[in-house]
C-alpha atoms as a PDB file:
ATOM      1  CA  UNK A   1      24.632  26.312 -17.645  1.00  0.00           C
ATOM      2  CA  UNK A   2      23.455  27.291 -14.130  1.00  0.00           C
ATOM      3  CA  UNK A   3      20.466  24.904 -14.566  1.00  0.00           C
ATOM      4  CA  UNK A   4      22.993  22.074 -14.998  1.00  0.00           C
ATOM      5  CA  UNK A   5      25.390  22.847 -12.151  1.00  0.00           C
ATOM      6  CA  UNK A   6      22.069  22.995 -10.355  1.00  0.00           C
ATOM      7  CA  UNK A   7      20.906  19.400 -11.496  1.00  0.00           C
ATOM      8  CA  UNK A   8      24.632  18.052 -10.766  1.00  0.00           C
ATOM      9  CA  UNK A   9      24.205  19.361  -6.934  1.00  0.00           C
ATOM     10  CA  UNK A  10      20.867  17.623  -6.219  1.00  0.00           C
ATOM     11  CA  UNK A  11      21.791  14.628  -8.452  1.00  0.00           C
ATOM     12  CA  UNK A  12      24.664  14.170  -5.966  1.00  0.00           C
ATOM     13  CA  UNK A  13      22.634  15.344  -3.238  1.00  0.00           C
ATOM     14  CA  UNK A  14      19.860  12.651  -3.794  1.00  0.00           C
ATOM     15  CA  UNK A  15      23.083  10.104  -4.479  1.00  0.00           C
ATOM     16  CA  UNK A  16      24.087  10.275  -0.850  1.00  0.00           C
ATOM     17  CA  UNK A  17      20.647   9.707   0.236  1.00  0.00           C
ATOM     18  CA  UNK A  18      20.417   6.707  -0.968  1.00  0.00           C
ATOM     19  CA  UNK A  19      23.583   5.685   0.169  1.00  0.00           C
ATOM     20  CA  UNK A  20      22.912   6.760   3.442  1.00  0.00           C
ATOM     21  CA  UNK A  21      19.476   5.333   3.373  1.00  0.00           C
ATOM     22  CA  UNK A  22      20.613   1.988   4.779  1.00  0.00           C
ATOM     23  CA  UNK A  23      22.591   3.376   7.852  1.00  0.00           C
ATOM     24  CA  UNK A  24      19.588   4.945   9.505  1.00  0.00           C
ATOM     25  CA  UNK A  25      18.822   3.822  12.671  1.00  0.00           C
ATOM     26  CA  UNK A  26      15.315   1.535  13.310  1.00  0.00           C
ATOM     27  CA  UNK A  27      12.966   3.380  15.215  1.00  0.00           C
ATOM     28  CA  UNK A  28      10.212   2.613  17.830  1.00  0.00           C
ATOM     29  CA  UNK A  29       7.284   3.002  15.771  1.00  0.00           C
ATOM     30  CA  UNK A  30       8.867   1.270  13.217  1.00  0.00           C
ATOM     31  CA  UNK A  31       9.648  -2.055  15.150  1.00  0.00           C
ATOM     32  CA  UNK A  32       6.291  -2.442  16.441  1.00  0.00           C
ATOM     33  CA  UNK A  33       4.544  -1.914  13.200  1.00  0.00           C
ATOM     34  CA  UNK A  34       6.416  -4.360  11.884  1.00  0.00           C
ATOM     35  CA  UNK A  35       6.229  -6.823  14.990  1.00  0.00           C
ATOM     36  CA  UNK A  36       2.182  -6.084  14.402  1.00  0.00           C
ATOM     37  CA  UNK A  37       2.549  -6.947  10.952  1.00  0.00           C
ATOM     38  CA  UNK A  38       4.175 -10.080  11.581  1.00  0.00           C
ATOM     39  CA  UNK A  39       2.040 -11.161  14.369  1.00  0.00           C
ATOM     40  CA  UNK A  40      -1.125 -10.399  12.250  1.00  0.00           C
ATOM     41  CA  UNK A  41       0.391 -12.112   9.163  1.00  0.00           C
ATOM     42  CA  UNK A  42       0.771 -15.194  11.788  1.00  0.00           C
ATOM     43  CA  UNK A  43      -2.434 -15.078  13.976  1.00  0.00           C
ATOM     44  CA  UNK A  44      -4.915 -14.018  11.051  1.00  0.00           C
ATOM     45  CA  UNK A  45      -4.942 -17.854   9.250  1.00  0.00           C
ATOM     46  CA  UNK A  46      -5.017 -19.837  12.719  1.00  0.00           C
ATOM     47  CA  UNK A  47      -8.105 -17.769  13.998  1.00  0.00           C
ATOM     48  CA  UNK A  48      -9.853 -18.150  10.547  1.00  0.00           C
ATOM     49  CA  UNK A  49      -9.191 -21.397  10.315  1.00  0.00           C
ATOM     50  CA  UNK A  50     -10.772 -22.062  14.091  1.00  0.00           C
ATOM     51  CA  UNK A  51     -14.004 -20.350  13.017  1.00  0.00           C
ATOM     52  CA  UNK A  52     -14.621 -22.158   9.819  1.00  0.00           C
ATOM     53  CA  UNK A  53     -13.455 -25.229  11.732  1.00  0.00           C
ATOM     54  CA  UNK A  54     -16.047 -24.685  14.622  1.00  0.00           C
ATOM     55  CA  UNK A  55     -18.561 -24.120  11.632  1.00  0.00           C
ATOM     56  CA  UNK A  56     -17.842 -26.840   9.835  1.00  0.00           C
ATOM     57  CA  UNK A  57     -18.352 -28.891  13.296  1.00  0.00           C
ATOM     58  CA  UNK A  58     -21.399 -27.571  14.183  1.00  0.00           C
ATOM     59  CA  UNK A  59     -22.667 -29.180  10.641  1.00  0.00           C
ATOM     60  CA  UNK A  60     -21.700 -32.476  12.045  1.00  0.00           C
ATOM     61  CA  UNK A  61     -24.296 -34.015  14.110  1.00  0.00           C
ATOM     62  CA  UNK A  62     -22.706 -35.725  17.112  1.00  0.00           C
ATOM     63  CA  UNK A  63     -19.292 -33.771  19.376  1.00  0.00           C
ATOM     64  CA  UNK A  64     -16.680 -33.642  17.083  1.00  0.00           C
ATOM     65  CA  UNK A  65     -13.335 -31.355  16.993  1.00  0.00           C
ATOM     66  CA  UNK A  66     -11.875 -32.670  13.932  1.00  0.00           C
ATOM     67  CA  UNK A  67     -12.231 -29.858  11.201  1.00  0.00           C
ATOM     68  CA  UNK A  68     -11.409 -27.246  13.898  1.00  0.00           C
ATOM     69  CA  UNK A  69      -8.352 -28.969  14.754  1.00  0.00           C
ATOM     70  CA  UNK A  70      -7.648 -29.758  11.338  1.00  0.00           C
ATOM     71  CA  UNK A  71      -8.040 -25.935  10.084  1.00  0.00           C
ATOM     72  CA  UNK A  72      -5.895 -24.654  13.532  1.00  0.00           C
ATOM     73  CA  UNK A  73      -2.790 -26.932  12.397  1.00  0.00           C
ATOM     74  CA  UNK A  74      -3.254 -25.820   8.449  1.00  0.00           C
ATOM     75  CA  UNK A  75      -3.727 -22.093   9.694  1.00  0.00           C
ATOM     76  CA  UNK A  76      -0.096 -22.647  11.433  1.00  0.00           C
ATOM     77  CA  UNK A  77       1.239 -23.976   8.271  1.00  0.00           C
ATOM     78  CA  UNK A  78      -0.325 -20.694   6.512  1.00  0.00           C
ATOM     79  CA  UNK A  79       0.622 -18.410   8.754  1.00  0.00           C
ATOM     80  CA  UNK A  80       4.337 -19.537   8.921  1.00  0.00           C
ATOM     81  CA  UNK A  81       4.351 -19.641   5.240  1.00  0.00           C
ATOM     82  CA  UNK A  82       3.243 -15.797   4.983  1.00  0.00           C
ATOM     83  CA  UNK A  83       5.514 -15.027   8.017  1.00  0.00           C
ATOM     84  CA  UNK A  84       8.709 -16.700   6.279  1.00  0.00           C
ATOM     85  CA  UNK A  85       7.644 -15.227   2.996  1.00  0.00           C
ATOM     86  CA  UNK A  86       7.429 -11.295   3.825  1.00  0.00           C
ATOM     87  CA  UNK A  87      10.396 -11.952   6.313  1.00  0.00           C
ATOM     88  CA  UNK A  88      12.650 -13.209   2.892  1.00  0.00           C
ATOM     89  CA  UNK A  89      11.159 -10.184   1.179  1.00  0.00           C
ATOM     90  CA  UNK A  90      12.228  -7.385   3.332  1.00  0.00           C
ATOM     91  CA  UNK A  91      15.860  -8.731   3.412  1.00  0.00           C
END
């Protein structure tokens, strides 16, 4: 029997955790982690995509910009699909 009584308390105990879980204020740390993680999920595509563009240009014979600006404009599109994406997650 004591076992039980002793399960009920932390049951309940780990119950109001969770409840309270939500109601805990954001900290620092927290916010800019999770700034950094957006920014990186954001910058990460558009740089890629100007290095393979340059690359791809440098193929080219003659000055041309197209592939980088092509790959800058689809690395936008990326990025703010994998921004909106983990921001729908978390909420």
């Amino acid at each position: 029997m004591p076992y039980r009584d002793k399960l009920i308390k932390h049951t309940r105990r780990d119950i109001e955790r969770l409840k309270n879980r939500g109601f805990r204020p954001t900290t620092w740390i927290g916010i800019v982690l999770y700034g950094g993680t957006l920014g990186l999920l954001f910058v990460v595509p558009i740089v890629a995509g100007a290095y393979l563009g340059r690359w791809l240009d440098t193929l080219a014979s003659g000055y041309s910009v197209r592939w980088t600006v092509s790959l800058i404009v689809l690395g936008i599109t990326v990025g703010g699909y994998n921004v909106f994406r983990f921001l729908r997650d978390r909420t």
